[in-house]
Protein backbone atom coordinates (compact mmCIF):
# COMPACT_ATOMS: atom_id res chain seq x y z
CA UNK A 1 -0.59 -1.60 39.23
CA UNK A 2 0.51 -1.02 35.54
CA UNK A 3 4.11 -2.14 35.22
CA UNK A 4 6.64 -0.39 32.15
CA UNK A 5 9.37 -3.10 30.70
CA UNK A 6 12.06 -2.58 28.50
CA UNK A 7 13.41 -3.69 25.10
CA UNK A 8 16.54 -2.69 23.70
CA UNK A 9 19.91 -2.96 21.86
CA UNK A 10 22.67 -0.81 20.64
CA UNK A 11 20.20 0.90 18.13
CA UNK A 12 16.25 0.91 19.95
CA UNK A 13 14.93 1.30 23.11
CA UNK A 14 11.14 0.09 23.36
CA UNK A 15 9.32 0.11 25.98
CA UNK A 16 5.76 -1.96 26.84
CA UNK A 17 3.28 -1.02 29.66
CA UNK A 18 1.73 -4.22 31.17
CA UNK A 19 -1.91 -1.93 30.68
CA UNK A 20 -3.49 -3.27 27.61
CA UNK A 21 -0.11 -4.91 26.84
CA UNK A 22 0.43 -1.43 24.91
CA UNK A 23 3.49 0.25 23.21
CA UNK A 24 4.65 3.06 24.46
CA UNK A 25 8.05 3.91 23.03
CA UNK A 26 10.41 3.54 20.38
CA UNK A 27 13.51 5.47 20.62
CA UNK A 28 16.59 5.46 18.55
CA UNK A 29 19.62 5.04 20.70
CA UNK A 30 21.64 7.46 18.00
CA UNK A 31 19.70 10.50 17.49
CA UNK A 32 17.11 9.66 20.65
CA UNK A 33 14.28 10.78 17.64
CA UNK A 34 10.76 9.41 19.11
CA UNK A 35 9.18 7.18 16.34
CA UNK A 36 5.91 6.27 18.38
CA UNK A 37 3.13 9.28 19.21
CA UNK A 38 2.71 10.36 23.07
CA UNK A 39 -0.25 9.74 23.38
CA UNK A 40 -1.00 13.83 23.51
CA UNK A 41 -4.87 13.93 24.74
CA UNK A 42 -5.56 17.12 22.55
CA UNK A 43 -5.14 14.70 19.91
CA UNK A 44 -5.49 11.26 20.65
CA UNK A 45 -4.71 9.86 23.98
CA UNK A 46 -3.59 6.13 23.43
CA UNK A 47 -0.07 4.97 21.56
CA UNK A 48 -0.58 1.31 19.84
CA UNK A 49 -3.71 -0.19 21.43
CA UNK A 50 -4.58 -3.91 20.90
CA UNK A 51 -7.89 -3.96 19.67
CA UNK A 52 -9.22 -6.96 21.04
CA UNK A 53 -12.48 -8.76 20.61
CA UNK A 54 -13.71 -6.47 18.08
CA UNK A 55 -12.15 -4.44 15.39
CA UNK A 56 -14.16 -1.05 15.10
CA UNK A 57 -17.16 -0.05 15.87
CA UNK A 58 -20.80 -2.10 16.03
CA UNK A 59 -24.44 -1.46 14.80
CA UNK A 60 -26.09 0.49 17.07
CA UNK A 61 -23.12 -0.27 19.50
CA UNK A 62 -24.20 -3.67 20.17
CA UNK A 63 -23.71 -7.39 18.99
CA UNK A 64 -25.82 -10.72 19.17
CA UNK A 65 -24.31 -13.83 20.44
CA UNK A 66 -27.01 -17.06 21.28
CA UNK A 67 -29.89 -15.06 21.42
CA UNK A 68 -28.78 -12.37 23.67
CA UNK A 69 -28.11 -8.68 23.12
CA UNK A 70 -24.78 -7.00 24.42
CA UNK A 71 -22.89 -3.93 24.36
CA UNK A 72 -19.51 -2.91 23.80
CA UNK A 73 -17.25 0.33 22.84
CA UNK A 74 -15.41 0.46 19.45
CA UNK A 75 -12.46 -1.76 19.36
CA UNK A 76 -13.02 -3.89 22.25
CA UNK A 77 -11.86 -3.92 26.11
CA UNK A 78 -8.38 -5.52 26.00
CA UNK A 79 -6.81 -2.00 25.25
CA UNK A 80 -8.13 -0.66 28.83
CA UNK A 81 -7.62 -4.17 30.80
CA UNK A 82 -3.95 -5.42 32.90
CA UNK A 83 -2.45 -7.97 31.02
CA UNK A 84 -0.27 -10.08 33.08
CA UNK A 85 3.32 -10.38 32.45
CA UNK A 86 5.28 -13.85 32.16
CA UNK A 87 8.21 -13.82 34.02
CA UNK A 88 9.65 -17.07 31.74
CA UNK A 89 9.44 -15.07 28.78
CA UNK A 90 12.44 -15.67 26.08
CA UNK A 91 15.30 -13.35 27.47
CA UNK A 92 15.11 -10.99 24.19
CA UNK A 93 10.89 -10.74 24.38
CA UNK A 94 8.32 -9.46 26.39
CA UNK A 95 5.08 -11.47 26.84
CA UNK A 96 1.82 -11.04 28.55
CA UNK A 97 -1.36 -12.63 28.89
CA UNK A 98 -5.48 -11.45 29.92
CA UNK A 99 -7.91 -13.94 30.76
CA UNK A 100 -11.30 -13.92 30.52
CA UNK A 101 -12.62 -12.86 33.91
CA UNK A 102 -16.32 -12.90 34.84
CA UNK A 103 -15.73 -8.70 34.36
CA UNK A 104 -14.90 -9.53 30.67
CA UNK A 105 -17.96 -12.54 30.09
CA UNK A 106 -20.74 -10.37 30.90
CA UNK A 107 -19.63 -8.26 28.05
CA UNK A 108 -18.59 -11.24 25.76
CA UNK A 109 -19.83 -14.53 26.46
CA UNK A 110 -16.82 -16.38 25.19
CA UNK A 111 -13.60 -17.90 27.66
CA UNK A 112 -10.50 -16.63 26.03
CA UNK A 113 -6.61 -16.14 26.51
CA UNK A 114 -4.68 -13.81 24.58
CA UNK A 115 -1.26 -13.39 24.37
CA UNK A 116 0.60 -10.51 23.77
CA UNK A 117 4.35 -10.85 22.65
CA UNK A 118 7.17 -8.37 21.64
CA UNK A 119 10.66 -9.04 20.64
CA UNK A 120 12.90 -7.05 19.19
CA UNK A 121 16.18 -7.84 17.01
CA UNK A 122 18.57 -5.06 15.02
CA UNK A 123 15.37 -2.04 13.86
CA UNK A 124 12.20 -4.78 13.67
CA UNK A 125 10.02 -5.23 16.59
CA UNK A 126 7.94 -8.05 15.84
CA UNK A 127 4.56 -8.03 17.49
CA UNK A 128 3.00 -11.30 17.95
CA UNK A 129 -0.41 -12.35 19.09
CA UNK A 130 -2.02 -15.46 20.03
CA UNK A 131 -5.50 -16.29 21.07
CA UNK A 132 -7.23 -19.69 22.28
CA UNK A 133 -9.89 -20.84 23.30
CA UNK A 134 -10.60 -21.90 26.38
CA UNK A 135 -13.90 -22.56 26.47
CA UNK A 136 -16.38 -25.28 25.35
CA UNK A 137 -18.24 -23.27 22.42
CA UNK A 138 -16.76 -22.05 18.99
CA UNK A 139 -15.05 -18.76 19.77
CA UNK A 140 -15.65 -15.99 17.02
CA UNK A 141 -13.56 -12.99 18.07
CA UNK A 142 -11.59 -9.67 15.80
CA UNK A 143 -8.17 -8.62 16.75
CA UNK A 144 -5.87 -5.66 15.59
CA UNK A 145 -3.46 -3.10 16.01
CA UNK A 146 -3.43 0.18 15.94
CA UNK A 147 0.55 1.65 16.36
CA UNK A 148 0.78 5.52 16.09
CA UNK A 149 3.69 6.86 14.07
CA UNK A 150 4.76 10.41 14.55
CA UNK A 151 5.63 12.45 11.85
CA UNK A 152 8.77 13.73 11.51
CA UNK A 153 9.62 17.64 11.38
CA UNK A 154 5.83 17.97 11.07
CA UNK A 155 4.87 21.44 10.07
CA UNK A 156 0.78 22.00 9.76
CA UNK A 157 1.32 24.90 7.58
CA UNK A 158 2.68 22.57 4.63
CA UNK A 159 0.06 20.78 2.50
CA UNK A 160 1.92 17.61 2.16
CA UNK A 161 3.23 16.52 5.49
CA UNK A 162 4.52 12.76 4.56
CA UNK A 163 3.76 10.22 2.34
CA UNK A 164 2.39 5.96 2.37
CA UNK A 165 4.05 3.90 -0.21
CA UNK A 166 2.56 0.39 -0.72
CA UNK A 167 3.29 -3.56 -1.56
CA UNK A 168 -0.05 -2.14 -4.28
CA UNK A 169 -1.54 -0.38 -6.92
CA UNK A 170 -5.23 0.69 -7.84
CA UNK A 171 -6.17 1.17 -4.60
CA UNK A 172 -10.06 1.08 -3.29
CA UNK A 173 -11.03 2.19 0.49
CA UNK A 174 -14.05 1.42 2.31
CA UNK A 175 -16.08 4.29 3.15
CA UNK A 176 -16.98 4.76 7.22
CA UNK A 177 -20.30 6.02 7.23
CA UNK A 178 -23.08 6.39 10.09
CA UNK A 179 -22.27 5.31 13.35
CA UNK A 180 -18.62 4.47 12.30
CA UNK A 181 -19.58 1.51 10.73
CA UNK A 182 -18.61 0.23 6.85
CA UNK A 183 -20.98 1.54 4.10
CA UNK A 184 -21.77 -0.63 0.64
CA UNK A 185 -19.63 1.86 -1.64
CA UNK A 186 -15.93 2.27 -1.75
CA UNK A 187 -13.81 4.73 -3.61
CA UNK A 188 -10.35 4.73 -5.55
CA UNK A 189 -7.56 5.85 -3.73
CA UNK A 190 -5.50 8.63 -5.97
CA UNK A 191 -1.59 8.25 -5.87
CA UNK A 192 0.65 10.42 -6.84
CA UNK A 193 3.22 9.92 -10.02
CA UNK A 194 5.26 7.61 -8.19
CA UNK A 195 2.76 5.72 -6.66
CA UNK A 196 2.78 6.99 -2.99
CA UNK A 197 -0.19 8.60 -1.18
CA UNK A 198 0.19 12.38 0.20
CA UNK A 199 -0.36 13.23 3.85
CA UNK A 200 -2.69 16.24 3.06
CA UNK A 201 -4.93 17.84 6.12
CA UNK A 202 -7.97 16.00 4.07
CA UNK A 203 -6.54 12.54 3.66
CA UNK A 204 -8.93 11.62 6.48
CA UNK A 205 -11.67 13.70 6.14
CA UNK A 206 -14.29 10.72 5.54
CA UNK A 207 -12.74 8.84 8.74
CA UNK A 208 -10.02 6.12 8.41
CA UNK A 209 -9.06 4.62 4.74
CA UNK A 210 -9.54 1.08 4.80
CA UNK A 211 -7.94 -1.40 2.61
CA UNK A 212 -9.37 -5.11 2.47
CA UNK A 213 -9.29 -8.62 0.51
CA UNK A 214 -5.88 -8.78 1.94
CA UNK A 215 -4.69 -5.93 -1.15
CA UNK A 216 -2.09 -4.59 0.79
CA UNK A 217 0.60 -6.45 2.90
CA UNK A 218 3.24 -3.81 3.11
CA UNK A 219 2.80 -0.15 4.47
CA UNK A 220 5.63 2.36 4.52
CA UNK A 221 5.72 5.87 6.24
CA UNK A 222 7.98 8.68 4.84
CA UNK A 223 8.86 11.79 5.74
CA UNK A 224 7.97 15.21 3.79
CA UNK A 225 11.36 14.57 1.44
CA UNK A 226 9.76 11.29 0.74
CA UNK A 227 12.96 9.45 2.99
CA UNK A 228 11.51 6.39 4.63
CA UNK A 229 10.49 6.60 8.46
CA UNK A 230 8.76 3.20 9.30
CA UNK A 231 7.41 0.29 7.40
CA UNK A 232 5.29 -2.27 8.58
CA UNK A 233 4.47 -5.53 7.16
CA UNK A 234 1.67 -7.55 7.81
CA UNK A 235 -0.63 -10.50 6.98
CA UNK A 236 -3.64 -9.30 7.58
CA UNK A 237 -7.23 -8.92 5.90
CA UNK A 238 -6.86 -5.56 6.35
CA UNK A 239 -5.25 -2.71 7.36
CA UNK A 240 -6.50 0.97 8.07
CA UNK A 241 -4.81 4.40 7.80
CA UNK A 242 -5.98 6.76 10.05
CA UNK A 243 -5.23 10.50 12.18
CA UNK A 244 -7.84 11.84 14.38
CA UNK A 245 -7.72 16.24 12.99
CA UNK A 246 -6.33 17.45 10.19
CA UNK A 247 -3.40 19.07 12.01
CA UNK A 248 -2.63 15.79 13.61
CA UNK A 249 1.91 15.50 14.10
CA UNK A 250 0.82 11.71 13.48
CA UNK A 251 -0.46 8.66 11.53
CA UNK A 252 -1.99 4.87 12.32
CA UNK A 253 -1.01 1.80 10.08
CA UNK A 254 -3.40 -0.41 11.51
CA UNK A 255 -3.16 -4.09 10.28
CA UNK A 256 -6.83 -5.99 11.26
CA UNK A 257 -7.92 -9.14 11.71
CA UNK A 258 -11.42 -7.83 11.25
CA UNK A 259 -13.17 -4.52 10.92
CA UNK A 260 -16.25 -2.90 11.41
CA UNK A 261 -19.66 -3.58 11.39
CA UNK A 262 -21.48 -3.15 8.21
CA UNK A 263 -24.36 -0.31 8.25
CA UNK A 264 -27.44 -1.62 9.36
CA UNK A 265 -25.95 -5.18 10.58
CA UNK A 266 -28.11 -7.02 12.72
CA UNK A 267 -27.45 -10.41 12.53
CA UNK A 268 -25.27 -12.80 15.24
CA UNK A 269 -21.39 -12.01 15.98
CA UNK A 270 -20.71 -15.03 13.72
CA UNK A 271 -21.72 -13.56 10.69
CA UNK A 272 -19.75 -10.49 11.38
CA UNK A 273 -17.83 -9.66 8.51
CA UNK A 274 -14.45 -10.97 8.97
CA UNK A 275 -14.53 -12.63 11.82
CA UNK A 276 -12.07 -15.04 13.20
CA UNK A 277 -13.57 -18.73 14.34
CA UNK A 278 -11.73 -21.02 17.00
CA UNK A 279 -12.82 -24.57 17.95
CA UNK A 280 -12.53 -25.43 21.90
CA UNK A 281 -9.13 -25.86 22.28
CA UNK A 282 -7.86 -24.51 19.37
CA UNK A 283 -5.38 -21.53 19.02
CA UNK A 284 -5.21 -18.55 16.73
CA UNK A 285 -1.38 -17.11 16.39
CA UNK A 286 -0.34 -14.02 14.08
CA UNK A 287 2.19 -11.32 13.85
CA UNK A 288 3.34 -8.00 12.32
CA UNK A 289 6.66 -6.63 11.96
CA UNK A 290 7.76 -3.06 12.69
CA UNK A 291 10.28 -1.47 10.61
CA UNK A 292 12.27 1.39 12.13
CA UNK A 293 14.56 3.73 9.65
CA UNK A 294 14.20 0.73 6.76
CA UNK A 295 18.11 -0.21 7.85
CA UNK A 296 17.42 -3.19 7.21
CA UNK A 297 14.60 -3.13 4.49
CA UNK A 298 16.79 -5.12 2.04
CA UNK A 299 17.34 -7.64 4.19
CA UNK A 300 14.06 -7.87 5.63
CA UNK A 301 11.51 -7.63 2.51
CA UNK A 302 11.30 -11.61 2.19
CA UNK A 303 10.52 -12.31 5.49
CA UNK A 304 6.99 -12.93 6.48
CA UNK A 305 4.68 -12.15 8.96
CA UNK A 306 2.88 -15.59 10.27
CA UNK A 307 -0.76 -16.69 10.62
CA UNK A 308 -2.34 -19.82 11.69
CA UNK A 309 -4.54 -22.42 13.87
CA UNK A 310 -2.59 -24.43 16.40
């Protein structure tokens, strides 16, 4: 049974289901404002999933690992899977932990154990992940995030509803195209006189934007009056913007460790572009930080997220 714990000080409440070690609040203890979206099935029913082996969707919705042919929805299983929570967790974190399980190899031939951690401290909520492997083959996996920010005082009737400001300039997404996956041609990204993006009902009319060759290491969500709502800051590859209809009270910043398939990509999961590669034994650790209300944005903007092999 799915299990809800709780993070908080004198200024957030979060809160963590133990199902797909997901987000699934972040309240401000002053005004009680929600910063993370419902989940609201009429739009979108999942909050922050952990996309976990894969990062978007496949070819044909399948992959090729020694030889063999499998299948597997976009973004992976973790996000629908019971992580396990660890009791000896640092008092001021939450951490939990999935195992490969013979459910979990017949759909990806590779033992695993990933880590999901969460601590909080003043308005950042750092999420951390860590995967090794467990196994006695190189393991090739994706992983990424996918947090849902609600907009504040949305109103659909308005034709700018927020804005992104950026760590970058001269800005080129890659263009989903059939079957979800990553066409050859990308396209500039047009900013507005200040350099921030406008939430229009068309920003995602071609599907999510995607920003890659690690371009873009700082995402910020504002409000309509251009005050700031969120930031996040990341290491990552990537990192996708994304809302599911054009009258959507919400946005993704979605830092990857991998994305999607290219169109018409055939070849073995190991020459998936951007894929992460682990030794037997070896361990895979990153993080992103969540910034609620920027409060501490001058304080903050030199720290930095962490990557690496163990």
């Amino acid at each position: 049974m799915s299990m809800n714990s709780i993070l908080e000080n004198n200024l957030l409440k979060v809160e963590v289901s133990s199902f797909g070690a997901e987000l699934q609040s972040i309240t401000s203890k002053a005004s009680g404002y929600e910063y993370l979206w419902q989940g609201d099935p009429a739009f979108w029913k999942r909050r922050s999933p952990v996309l976990f082996p894969i990062v978007g969707a496949l070819w044909n919705g399948v992959f090729r690992i020694d030889g063999r042919e499998y299948k597997m929805e976009q973004h992976g299983f973790a996000r629908d899977m019971e992580f396990k929570p660890v009791a000896d967790a640092p008092e001021d974190e939450l951490l939990y932990v999935l195992e490969s399980t013979p459910e979990t190899l017949e759909q990806f031939p590779r033992p695993f154990r990933l880590e999901i951690g969460y601590a909080l401290y003043e308005t950042r909520i750092t999420v951390k992940w860590r995967v090794v492997n467990t196994g006695p083959e190189e393991l090739c996996f994706q992983i990424g995030a996918h947090p849902a920010f609600n907009l504040p005082g949305f109103d659909a009737s308005q034709p700018v509803r927020g804005y992104f400001a950026f760590d970058a300039t001269d800005l080129i997404t890659e263009i989903i195209g059939w079957n979800g996956c990553v066409g050859d041609v990308g396209a500039y990204v047009k900013l507005d006189d200040v350099g921030m993006l406008p939430i229009k009902a068309d920003t995602f009319s071609r599907d999510a934007l995607i920003f890659g060759n690690s371009k873009v290491h700082r995402v910020s969500l504002l409000d309509s009056r251009r005050s700031p709502v969120v930031t996040l800051l990341f290491s990552s590859p990537y990192v996708g913007l994304w809302a599911p209809k054009p009258d959507a009270p919400f946005v993704c910043i979605e830092p990857w460790y991998g994305r999607a398939d290219s169109v018409g990509f055939g070849g073995d999961f190991s020459r998936r572009r951007a894929v992460n590669r682990l030794a037997p034994g070896e361990a895979f650790t990153a993080s992103y930080m969540i910034l609620i209300d920027n409060l501490l944005h001058l304080f903050l903007v030199n720290i930095k997220p962490t990557i690496g092999k163990q």
